[in-house]
PDB file of N, CA and C in Angstrom:
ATOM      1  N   UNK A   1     111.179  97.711 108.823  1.00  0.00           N
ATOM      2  CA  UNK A   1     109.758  97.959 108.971  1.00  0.00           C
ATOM      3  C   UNK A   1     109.267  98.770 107.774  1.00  0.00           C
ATOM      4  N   UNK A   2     108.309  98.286 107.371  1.00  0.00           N
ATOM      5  CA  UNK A   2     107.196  98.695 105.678  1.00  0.00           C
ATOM      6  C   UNK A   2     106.883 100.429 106.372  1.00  0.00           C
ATOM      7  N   UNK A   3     106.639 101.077 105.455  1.00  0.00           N
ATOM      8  CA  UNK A   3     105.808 102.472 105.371  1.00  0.00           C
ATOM      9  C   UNK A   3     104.811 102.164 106.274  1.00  0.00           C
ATOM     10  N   UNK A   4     103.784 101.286 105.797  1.00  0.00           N
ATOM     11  CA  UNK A   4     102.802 100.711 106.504  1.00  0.00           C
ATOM     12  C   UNK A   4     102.276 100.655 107.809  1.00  0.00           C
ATOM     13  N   UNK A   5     103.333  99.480 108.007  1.00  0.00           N
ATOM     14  CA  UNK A   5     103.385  98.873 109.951  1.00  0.00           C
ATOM     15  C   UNK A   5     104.161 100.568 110.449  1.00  0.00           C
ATOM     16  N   UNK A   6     104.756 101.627 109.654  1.00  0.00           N
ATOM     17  CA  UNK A   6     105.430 102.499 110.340  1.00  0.00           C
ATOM     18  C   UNK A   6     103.796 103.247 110.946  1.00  0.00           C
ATOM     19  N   UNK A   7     103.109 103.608 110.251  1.00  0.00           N
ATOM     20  CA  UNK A   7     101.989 104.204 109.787  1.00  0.00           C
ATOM     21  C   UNK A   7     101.088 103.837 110.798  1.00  0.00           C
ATOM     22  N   UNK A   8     100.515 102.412 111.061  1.00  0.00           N
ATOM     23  CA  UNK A   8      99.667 101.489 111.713  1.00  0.00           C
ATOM     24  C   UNK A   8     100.177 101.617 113.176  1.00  0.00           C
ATOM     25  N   UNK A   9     101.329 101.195 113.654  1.00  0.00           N
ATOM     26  CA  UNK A   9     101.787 101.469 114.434  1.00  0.00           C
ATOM     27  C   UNK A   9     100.917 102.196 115.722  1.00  0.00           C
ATOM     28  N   UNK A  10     101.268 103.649 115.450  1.00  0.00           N
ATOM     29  CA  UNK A  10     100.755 104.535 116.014  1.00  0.00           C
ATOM     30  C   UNK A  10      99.442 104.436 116.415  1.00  0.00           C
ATOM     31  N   UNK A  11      98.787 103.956 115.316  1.00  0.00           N
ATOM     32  CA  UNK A  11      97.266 104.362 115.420  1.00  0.00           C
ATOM     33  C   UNK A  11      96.770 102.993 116.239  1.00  0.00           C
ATOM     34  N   UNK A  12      97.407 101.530 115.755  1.00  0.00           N
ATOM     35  CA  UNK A  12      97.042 100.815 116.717  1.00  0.00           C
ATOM     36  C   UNK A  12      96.934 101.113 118.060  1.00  0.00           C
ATOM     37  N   UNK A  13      98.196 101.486 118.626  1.00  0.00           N
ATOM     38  CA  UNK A  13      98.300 102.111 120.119  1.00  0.00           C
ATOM     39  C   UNK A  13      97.181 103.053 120.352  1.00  0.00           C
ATOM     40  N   UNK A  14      96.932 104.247 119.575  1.00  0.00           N
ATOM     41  CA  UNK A  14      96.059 105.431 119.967  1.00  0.00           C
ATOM     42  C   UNK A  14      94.647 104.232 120.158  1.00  0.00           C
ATOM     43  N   UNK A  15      94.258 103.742 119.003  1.00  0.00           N
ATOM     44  CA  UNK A  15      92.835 103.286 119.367  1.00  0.00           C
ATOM     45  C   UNK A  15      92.587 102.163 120.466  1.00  0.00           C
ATOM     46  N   UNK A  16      93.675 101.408 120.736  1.00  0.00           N
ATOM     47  CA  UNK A  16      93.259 100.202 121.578  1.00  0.00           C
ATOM     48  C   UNK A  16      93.376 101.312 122.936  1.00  0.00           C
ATOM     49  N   UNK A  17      94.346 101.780 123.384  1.00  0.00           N
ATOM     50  CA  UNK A  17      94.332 102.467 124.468  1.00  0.00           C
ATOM     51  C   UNK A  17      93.362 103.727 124.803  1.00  0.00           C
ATOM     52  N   UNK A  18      92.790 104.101 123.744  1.00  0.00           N
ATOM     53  CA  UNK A  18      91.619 104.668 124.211  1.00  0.00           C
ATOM     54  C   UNK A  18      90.455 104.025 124.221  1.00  0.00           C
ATOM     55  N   UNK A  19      90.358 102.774 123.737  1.00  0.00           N
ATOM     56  CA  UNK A  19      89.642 101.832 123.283  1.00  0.00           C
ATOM     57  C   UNK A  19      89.063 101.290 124.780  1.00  0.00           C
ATOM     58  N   UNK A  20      90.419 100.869 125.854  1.00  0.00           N
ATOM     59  CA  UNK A  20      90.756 100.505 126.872  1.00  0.00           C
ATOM     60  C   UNK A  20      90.160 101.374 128.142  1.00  0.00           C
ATOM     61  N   UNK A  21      90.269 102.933 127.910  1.00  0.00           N
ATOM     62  CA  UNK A  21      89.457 104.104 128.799  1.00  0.00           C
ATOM     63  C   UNK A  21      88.350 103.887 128.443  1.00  0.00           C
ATOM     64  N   UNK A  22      87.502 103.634 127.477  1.00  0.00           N
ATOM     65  CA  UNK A  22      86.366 103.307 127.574  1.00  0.00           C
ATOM     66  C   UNK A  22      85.423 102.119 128.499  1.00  0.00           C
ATOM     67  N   UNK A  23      86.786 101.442 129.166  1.00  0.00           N
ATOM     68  CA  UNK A  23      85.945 100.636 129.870  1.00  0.00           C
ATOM     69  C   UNK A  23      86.701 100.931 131.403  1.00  0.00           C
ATOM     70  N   UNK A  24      88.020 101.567 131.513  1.00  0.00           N
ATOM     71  CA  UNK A  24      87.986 101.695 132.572  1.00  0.00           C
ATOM     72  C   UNK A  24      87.915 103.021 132.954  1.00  0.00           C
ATOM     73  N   UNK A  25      87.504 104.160 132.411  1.00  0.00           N
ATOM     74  CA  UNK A  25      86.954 105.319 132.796  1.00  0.00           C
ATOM     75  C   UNK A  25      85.632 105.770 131.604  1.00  0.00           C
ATOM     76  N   UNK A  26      84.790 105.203 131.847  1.00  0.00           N
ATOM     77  CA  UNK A  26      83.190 105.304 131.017  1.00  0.00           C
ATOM     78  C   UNK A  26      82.603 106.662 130.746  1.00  0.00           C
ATOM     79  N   UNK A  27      82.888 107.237 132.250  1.00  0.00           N
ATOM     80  CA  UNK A  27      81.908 108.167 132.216  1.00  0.00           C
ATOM     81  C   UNK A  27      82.348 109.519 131.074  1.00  0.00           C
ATOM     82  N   UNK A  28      83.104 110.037 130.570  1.00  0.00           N
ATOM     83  CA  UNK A  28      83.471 111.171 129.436  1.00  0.00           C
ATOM     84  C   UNK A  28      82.825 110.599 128.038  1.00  0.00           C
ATOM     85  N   UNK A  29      82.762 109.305 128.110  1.00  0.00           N
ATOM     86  CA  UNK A  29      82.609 108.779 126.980  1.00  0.00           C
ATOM     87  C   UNK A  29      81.024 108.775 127.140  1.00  0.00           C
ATOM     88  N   UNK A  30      80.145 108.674 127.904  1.00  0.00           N
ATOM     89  CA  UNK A  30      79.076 108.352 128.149  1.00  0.00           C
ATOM     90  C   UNK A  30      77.943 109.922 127.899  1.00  0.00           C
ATOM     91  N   UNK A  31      79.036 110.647 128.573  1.00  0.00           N
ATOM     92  CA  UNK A  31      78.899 112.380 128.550  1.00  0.00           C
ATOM     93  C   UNK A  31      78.768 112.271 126.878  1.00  0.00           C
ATOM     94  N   UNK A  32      79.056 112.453 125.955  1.00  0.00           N
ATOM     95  CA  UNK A  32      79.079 112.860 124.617  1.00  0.00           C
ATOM     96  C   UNK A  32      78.379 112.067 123.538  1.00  0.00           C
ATOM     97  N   UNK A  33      77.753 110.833 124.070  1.00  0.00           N
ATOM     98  CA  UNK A  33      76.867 109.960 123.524  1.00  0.00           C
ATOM     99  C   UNK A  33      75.056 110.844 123.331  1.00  0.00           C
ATOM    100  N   UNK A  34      75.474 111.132 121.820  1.00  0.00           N
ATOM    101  CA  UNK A  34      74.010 112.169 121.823  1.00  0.00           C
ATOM    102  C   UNK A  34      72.635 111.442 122.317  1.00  0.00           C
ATOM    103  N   UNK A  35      71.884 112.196 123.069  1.00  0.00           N
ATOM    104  CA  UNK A  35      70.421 111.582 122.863  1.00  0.00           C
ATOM    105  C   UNK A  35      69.519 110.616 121.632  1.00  0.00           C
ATOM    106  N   UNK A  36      70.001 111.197 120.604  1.00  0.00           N
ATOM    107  CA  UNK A  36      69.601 110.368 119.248  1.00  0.00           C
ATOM    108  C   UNK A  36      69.872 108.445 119.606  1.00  0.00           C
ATOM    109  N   UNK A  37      70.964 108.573 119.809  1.00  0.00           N
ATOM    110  CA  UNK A  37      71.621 107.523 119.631  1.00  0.00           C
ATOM    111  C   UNK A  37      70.838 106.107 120.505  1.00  0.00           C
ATOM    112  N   UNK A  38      70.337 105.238 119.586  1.00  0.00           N
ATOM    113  CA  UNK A  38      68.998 103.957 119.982  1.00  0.00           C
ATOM    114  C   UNK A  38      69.675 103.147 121.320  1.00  0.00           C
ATOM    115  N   UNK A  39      70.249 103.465 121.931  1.00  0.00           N
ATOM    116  CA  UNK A  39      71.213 102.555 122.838  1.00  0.00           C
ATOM    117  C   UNK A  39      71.663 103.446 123.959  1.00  0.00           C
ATOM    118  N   UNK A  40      71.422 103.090 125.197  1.00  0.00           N
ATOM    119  CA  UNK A  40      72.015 103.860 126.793  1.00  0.00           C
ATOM    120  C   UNK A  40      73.227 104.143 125.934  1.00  0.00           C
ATOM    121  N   UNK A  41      73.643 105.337 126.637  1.00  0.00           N
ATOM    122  CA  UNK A  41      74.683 105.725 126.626  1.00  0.00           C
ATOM    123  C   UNK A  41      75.978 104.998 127.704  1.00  0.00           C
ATOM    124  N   UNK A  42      75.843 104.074 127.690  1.00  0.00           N
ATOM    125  CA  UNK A  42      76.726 103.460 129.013  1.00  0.00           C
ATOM    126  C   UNK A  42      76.967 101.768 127.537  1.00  0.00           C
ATOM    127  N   UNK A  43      75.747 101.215 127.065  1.00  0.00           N
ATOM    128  CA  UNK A  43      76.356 100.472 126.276  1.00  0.00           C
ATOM    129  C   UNK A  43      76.894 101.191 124.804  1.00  0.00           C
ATOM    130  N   UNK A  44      76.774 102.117 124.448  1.00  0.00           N
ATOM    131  CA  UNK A  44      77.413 102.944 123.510  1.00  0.00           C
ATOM    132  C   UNK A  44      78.571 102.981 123.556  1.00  0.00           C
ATOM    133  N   UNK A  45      79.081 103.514 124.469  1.00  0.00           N
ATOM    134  CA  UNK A  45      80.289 103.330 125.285  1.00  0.00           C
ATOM    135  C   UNK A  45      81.289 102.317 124.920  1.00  0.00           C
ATOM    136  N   UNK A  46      80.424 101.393 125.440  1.00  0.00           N
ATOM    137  CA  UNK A  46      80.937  99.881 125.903  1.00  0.00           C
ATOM    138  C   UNK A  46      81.368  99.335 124.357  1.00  0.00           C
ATOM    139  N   UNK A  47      80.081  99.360 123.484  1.00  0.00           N
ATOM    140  CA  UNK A  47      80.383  98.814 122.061  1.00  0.00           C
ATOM    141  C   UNK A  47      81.668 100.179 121.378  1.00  0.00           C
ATOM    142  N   UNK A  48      81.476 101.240 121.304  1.00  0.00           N
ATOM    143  CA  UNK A  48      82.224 101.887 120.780  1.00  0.00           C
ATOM    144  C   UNK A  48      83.547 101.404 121.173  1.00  0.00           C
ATOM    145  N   UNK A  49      84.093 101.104 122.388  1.00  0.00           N
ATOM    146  CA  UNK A  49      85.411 101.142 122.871  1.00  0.00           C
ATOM    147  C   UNK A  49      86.059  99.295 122.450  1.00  0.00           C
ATOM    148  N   UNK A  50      85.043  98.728 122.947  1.00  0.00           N
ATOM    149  CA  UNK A  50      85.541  97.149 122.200  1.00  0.00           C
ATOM    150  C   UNK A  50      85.730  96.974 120.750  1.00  0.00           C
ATOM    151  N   UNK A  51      85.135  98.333 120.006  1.00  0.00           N
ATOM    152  CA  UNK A  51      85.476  98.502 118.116  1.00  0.00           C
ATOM    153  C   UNK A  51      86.921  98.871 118.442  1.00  0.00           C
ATOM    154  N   UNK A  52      86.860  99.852 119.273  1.00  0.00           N
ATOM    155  CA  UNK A  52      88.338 100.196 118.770  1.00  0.00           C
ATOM    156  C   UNK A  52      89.674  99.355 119.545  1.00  0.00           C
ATOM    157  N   UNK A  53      89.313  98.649 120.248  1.00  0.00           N
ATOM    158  CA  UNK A  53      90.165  97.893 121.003  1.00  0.00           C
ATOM    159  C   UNK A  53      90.452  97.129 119.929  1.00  0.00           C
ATOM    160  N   UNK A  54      89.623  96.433 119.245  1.00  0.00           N
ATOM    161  CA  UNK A  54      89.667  95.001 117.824  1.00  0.00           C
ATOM    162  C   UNK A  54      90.066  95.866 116.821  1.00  0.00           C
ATOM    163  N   UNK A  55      89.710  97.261 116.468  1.00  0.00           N
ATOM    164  CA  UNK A  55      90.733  97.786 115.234  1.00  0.00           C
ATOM    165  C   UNK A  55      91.835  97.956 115.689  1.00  0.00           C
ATOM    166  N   UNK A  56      92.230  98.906 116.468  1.00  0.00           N
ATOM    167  CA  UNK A  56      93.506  99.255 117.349  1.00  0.00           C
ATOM    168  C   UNK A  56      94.601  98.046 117.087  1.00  0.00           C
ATOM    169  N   UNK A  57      94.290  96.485 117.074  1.00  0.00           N
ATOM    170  CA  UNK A  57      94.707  95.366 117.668  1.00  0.00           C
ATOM    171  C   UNK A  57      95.143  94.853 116.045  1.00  0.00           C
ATOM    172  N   UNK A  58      93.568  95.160 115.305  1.00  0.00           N
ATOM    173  CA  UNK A  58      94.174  94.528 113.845  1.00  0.00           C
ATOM    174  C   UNK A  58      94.928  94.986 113.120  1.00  0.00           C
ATOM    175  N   UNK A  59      94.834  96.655 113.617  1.00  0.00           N
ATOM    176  CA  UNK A  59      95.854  97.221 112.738  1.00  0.00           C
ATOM    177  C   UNK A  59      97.563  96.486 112.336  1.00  0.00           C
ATOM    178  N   UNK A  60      97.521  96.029 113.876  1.00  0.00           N
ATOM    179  CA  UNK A  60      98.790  95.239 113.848  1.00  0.00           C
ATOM    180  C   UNK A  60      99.558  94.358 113.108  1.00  0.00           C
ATOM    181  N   UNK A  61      98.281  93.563 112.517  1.00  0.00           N
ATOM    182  CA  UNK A  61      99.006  92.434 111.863  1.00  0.00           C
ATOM    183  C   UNK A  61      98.568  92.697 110.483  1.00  0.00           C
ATOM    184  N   UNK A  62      99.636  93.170 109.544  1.00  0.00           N
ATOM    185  CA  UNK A  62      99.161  92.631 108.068  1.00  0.00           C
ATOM    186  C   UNK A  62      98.033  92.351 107.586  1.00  0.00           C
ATOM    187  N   UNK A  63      97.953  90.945 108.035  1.00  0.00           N
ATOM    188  CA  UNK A  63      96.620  90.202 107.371  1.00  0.00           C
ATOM    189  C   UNK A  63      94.891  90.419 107.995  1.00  0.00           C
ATOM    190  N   UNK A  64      95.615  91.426 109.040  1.00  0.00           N
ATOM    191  CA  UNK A  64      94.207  91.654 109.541  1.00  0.00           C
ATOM    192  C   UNK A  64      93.783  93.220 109.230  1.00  0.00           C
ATOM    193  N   UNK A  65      94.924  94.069 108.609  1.00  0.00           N
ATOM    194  CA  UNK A  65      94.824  95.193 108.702  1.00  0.00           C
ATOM    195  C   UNK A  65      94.073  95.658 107.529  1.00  0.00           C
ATOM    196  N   UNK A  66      93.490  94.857 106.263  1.00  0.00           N
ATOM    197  CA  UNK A  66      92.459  95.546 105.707  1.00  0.00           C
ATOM    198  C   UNK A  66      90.854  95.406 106.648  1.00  0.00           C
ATOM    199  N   UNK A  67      91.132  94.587 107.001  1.00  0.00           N
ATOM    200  CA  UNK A  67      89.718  94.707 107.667  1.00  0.00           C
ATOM    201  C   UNK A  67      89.449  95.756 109.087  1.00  0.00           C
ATOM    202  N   UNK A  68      90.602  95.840 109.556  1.00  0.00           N
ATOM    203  CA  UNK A  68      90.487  96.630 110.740  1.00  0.00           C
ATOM    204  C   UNK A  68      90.694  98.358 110.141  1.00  0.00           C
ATOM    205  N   UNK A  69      91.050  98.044 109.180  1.00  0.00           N
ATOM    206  CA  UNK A  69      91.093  99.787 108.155  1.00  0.00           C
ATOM    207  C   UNK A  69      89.376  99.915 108.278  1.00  0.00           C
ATOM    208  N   UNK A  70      88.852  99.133 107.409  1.00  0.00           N
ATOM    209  CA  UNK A  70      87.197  99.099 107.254  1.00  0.00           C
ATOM    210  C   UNK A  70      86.800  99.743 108.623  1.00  0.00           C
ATOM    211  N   UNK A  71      86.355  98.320 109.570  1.00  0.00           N
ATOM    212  CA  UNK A  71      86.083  98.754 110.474  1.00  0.00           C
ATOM    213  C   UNK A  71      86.095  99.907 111.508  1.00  0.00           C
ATOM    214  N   UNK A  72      87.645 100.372 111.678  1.00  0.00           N
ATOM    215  CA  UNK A  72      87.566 101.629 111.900  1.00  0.00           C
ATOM    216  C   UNK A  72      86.958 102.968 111.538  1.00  0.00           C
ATOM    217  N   UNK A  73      87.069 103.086 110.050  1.00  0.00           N
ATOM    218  CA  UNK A  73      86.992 103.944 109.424  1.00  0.00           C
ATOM    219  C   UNK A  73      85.196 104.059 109.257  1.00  0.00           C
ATOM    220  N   UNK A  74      84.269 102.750 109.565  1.00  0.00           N
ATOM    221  CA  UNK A  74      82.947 102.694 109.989  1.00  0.00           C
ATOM    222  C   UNK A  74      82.717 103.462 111.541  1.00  0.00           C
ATOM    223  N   UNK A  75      83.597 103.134 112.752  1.00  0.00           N
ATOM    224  CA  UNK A  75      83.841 103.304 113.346  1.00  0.00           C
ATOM    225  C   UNK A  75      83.576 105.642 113.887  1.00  0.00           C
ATOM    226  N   UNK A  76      84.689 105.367 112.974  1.00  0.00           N
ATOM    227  CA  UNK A  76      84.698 106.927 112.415  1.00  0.00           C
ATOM    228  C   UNK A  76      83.132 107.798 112.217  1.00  0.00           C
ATOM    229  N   UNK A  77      82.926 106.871 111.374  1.00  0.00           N
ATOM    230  CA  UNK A  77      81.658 107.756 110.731  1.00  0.00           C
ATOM    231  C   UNK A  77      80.858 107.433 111.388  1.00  0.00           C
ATOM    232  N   UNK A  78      80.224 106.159 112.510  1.00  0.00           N
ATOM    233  CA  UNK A  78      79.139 106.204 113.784  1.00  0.00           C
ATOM    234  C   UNK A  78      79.565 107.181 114.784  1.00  0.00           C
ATOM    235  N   UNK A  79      80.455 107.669 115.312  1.00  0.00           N
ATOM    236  CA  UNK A  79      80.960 107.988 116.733  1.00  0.00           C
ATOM    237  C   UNK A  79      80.447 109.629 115.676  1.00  0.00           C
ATOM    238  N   UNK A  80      81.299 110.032 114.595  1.00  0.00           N
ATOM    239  CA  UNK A  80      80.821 111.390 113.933  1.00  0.00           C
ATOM    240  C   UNK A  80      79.871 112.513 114.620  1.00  0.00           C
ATOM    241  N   UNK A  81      78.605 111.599 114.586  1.00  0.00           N
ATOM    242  CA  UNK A  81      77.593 112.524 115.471  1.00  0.00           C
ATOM    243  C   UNK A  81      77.430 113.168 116.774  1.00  0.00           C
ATOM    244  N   UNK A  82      79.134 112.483 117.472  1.00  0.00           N
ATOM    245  CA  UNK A  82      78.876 112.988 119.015  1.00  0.00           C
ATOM    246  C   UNK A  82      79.935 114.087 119.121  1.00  0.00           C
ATOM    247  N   UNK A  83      80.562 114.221 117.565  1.00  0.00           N
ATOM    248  CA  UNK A  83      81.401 115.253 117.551  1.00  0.00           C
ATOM    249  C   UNK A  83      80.618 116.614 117.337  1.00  0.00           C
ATOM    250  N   UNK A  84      79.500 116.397 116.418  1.00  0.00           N
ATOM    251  CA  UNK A  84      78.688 117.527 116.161  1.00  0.00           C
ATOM    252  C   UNK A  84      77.760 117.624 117.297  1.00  0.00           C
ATOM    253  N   UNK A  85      77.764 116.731 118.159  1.00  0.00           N
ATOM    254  CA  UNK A  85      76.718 117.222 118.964  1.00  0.00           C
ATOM    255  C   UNK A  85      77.550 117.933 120.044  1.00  0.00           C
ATOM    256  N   UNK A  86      78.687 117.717 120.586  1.00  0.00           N
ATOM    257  CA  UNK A  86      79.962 118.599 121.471  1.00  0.00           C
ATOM    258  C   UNK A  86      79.652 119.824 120.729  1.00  0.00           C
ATOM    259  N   UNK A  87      80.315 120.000 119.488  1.00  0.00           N
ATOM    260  CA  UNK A  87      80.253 121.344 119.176  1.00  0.00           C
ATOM    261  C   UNK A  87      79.169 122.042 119.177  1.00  0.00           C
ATOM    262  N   UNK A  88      77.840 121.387 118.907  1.00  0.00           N
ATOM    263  CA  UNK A  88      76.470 122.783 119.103  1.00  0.00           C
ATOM    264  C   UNK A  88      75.860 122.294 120.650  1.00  0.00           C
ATOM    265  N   UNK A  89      76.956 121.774 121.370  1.00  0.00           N
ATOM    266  CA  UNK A  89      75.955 121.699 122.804  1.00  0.00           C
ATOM    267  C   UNK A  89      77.604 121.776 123.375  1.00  0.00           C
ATOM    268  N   UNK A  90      78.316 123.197 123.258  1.00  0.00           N
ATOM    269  CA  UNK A  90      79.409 123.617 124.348  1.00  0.00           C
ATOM    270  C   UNK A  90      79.257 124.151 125.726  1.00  0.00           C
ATOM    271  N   UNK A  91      78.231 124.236 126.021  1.00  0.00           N
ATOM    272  CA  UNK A  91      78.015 124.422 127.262  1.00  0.00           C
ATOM    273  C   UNK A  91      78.028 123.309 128.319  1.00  0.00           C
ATOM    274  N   UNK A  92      78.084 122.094 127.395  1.00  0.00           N
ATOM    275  CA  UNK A  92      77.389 120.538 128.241  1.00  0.00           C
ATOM    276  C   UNK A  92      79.105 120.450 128.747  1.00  0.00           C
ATOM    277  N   UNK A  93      79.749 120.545 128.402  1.00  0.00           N
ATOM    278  CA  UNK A  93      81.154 120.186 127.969  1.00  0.00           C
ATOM    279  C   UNK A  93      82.078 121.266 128.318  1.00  0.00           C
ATOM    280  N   UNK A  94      82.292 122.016 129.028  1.00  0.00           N
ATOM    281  CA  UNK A  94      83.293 123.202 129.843  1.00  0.00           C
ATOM    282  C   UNK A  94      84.050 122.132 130.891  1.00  0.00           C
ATOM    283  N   UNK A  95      85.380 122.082 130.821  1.00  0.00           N
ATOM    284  CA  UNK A  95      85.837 123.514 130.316  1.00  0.00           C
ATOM    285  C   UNK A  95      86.094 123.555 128.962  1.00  0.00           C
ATOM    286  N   UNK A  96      86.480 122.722 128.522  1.00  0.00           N
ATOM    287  CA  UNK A  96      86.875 122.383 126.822  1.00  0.00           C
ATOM    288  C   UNK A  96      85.773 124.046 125.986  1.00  0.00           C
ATOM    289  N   UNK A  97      86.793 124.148 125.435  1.00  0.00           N
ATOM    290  CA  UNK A  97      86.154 125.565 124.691  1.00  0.00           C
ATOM    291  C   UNK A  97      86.039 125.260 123.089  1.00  0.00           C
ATOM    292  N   UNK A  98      85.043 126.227 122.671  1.00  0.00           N
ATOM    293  CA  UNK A  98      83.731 125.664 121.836  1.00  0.00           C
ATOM    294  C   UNK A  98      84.719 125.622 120.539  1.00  0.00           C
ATOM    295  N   UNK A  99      85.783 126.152 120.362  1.00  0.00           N
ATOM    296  CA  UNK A  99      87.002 126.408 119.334  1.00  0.00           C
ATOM    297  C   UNK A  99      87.451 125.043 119.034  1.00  0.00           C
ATOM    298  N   UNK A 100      87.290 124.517 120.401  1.00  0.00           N
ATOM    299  CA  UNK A 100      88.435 123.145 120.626  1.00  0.00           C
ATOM    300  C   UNK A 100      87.500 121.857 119.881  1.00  0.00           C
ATOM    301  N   UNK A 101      86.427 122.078 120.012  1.00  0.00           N
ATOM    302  CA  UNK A 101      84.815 121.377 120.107  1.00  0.00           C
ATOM    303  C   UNK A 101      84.786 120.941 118.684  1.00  0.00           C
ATOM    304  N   UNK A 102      84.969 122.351 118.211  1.00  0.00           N
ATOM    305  CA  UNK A 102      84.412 122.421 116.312  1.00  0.00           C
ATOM    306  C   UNK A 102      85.914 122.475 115.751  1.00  0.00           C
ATOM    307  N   UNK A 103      86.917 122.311 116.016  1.00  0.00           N
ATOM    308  CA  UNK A 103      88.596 121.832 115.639  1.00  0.00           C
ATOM    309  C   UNK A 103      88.514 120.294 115.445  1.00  0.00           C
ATOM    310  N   UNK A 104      87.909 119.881 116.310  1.00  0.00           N
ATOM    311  CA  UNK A 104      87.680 118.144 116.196  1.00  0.00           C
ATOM    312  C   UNK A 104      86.696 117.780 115.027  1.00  0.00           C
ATOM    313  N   UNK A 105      86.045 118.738 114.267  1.00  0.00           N
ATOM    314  CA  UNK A 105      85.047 118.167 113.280  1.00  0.00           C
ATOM    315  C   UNK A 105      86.061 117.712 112.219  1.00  0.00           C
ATOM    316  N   UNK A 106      87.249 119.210 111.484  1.00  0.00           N
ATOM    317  CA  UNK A 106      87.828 118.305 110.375  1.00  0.00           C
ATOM    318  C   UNK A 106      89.133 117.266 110.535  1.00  0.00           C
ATOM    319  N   UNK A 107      89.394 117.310 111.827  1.00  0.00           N
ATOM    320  CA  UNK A 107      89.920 116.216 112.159  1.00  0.00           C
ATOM    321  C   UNK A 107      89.368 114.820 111.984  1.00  0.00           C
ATOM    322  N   UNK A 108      88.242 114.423 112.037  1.00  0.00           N
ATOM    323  CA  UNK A 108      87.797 113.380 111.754  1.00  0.00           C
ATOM    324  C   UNK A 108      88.240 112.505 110.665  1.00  0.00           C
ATOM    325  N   UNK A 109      87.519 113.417 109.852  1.00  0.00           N
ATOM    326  CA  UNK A 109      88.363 113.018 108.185  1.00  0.00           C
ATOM    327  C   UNK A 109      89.558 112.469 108.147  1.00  0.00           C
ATOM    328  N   UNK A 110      90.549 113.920 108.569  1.00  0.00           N
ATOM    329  CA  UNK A 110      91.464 113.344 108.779  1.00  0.00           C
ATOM    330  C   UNK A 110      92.438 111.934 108.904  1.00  0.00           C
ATOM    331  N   UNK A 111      91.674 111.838 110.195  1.00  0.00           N
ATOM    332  CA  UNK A 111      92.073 110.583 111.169  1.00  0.00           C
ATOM    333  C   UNK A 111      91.825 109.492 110.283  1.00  0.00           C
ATOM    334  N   UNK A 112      90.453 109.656 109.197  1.00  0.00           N
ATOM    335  CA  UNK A 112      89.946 108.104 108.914  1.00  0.00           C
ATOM    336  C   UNK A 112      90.910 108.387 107.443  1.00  0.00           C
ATOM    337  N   UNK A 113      91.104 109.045 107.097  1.00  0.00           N
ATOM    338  CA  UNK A 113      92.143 108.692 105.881  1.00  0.00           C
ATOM    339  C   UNK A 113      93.413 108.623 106.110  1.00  0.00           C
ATOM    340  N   UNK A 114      93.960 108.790 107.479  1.00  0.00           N
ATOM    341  CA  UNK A 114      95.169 108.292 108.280  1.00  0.00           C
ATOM    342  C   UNK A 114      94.861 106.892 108.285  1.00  0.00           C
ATOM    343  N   UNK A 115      94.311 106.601 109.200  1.00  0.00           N
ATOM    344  CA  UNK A 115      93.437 104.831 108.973  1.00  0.00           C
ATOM    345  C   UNK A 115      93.456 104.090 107.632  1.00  0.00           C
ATOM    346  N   UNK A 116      92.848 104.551 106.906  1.00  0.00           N
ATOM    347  CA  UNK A 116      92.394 104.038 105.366  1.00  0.00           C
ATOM    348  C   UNK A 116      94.119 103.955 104.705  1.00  0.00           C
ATOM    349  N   UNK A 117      95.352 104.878 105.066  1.00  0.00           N
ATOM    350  CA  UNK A 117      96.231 104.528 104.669  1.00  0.00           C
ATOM    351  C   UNK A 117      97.104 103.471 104.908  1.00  0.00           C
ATOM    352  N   UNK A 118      97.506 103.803 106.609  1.00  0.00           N
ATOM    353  CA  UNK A 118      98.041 102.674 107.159  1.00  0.00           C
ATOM    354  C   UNK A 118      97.475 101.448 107.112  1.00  0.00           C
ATOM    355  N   UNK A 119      96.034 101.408 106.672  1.00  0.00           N
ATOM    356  CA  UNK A 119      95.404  99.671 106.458  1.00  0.00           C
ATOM    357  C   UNK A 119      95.391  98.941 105.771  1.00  0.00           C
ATOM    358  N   UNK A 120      96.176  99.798 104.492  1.00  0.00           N
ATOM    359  CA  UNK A 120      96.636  99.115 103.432  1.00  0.00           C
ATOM    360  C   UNK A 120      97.867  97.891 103.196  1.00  0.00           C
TER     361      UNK A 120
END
């Protein structure tokens, strides 16, 4: 097994299976969908979690994994705003503490240049 598929691996699993709670437990996901956002928070949801089910999935194969790098990593930067909105609205969101809230901002990054590697 390549660096790669070692790499992809993981992250396939993490995103399809949370990808997957998005449709069979909605409501946390629905909770953190900011007001801004042009779309119920229930199809937000719905589209957010079927992205990551189809990246999660492409990561898998080689030939699909530059595009599911993309996608994700778009992915990344739409969902972004419901991270900043957790952290300056910690009260909506207890018990999770406001430390834990604003720890998830530079993780983001993170994650999508975890992505952007393994999609290579």
């Amino acid at each position: 097994m390549k660096p790669s598929d070692r790499s992809a691996l993981p992250l396939a699993l993490a995103f399809t299976a949370i990808g997957i709670r998005h449709f069979t437990h909605p409501e946390p996901f629905d909770r953190i969908v900011p007001p801004s956002v042009p779309m119920s928070p229930r199809t937000a949801t719905l589209v957010s979690g079927a992205a990551e089910i189809a990246g999660g999935l492409g990561l898998l194969l080689p030939t699909t994994r530059p595009a599911a790098r993309w996608g994700l990593i778009a992915l990344l930067v739409a969902v972004f705003p419901a991270n900043i909105y957790m952290a300056r609205h910690p009260e909506q969101y207890r018990p999770l503490p406001r430390w834990a809230l604003l720890a998830r901002l530079p993780l983001q990054p993170l994650l999508a240049w975890w992505v952007y590697r393994a999609g290579r």
